[in-house]
Every structure is written in structure tokens, then in C-alpha cells.
C-alpha atoms as a PDB file:
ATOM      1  CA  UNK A   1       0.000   0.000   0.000  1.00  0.00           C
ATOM      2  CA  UNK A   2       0.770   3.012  -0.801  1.00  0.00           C
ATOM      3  CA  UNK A   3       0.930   5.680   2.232  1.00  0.00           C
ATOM      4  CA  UNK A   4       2.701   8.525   0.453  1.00  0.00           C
ATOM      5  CA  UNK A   5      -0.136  11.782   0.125  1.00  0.00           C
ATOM      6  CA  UNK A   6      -1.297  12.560  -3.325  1.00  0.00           C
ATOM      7  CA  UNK A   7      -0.409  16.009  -4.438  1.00  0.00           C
ATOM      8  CA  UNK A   8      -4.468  15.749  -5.565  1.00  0.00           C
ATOM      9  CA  UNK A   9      -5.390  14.866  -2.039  1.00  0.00           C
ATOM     10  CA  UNK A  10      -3.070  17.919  -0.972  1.00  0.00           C
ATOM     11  CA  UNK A  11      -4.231  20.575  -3.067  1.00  0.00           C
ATOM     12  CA  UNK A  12      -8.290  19.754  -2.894  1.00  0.00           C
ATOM     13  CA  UNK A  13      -8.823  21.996  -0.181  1.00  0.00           C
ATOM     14  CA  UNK A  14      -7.484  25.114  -1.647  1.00  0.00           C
ATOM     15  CA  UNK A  15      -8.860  24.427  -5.426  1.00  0.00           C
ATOM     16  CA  UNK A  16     -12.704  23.360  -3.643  1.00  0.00           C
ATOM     17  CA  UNK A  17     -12.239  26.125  -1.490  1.00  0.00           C
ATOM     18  CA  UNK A  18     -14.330  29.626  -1.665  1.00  0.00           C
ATOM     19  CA  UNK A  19     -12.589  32.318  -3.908  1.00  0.00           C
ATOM     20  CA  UNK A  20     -11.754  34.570  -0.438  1.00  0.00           C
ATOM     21  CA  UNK A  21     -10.853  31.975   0.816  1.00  0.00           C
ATOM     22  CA  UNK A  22      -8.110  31.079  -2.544  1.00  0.00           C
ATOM     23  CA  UNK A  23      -7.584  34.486  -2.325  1.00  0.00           C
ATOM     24  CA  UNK A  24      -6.422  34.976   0.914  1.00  0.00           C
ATOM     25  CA  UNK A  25      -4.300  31.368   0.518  1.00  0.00           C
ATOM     26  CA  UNK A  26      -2.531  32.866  -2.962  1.00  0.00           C
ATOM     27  CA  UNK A  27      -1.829  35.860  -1.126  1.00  0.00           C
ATOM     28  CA  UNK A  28      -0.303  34.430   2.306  1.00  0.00           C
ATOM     29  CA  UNK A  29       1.797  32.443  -0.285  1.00  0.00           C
ATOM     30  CA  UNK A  30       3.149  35.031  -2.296  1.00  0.00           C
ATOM     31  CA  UNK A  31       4.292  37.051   1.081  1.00  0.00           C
ATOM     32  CA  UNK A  32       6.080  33.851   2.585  1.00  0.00           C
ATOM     33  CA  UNK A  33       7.675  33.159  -0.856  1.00  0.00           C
ATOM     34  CA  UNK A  34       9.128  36.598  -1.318  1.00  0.00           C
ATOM     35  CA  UNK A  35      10.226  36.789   2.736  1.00  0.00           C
ATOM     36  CA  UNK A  36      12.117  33.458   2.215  1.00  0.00           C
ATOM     37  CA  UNK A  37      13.774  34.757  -1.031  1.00  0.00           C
ATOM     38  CA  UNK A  38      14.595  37.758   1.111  1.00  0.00           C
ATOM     39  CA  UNK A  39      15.813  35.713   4.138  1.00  0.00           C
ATOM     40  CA  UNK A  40      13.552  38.108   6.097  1.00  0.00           C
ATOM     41  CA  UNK A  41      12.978  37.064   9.525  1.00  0.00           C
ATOM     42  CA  UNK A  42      10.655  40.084  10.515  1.00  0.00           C
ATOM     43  CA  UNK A  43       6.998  39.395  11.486  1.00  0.00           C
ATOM     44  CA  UNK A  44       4.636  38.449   9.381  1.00  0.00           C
ATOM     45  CA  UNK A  45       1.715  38.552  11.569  1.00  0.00           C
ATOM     46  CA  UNK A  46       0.414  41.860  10.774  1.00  0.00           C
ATOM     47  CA  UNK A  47       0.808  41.217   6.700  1.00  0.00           C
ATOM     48  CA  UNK A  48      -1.261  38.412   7.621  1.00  0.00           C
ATOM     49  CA  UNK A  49      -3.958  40.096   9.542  1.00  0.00           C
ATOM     50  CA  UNK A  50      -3.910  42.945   6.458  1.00  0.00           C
ATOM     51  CA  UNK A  51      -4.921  40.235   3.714  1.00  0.00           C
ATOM     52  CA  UNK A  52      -7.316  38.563   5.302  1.00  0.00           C
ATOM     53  CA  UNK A  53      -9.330  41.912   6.633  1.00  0.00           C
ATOM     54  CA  UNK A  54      -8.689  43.006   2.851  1.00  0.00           C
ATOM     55  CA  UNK A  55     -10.735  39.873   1.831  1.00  0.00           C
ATOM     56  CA  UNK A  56     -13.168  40.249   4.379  1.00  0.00           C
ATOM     57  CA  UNK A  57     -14.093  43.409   2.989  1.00  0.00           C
END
């Protein structure tokens, strides 16, 4: 048997999941991708708490 995750299993929630919702994913994403390719090590808490109040709106 195989006990290895699918990468369909993986990604189901986020493609199934409400466009705020994929919005809010894409954009959480995009900030942790560009802080690792920075080597940032500030806080991303309040960049976090901006996108998702952005969505909300």
C-alpha cells in the first residue's frame, strides 16, 4: 500500500475552497515566498492580519 499523500489529495482543499478563501491562501503564499527569497525574519503577523481583513471586505 501506498501511504505517500497525493499532491491531488493535498491541493483539494485550496482548489474546492471559496474564492476569499483562494484568495487569501494565494496571497499568504506570495508574502512567505518573497520573505524566504529575502531571508527576512521580521513578522509576518500583521501582513497576515492585512490580507485577510482586505478579503473580508
Amino acid at each position: 500500500m501506498n501511504n505517500q499523500p497525493n499532491i491531488d489529495d493535498v491541493q483539494e482543499p485550496i482548489i474546492t475552497a471559496p474564492p476569499e478563501v483562494r484568495q487569501i491562501i494565494e496571497q499568504v503564499w506570495q508574502l512567505e515566498k518573497s520573505r524566504l527569497d529575502k531571508k527576512s525574519n521580521s513578522h509576518i503577523n500583521d501582513d497576515i492580519l492585512r490580507i485577510v481583513k482586505d478579503a473580508v471586505r
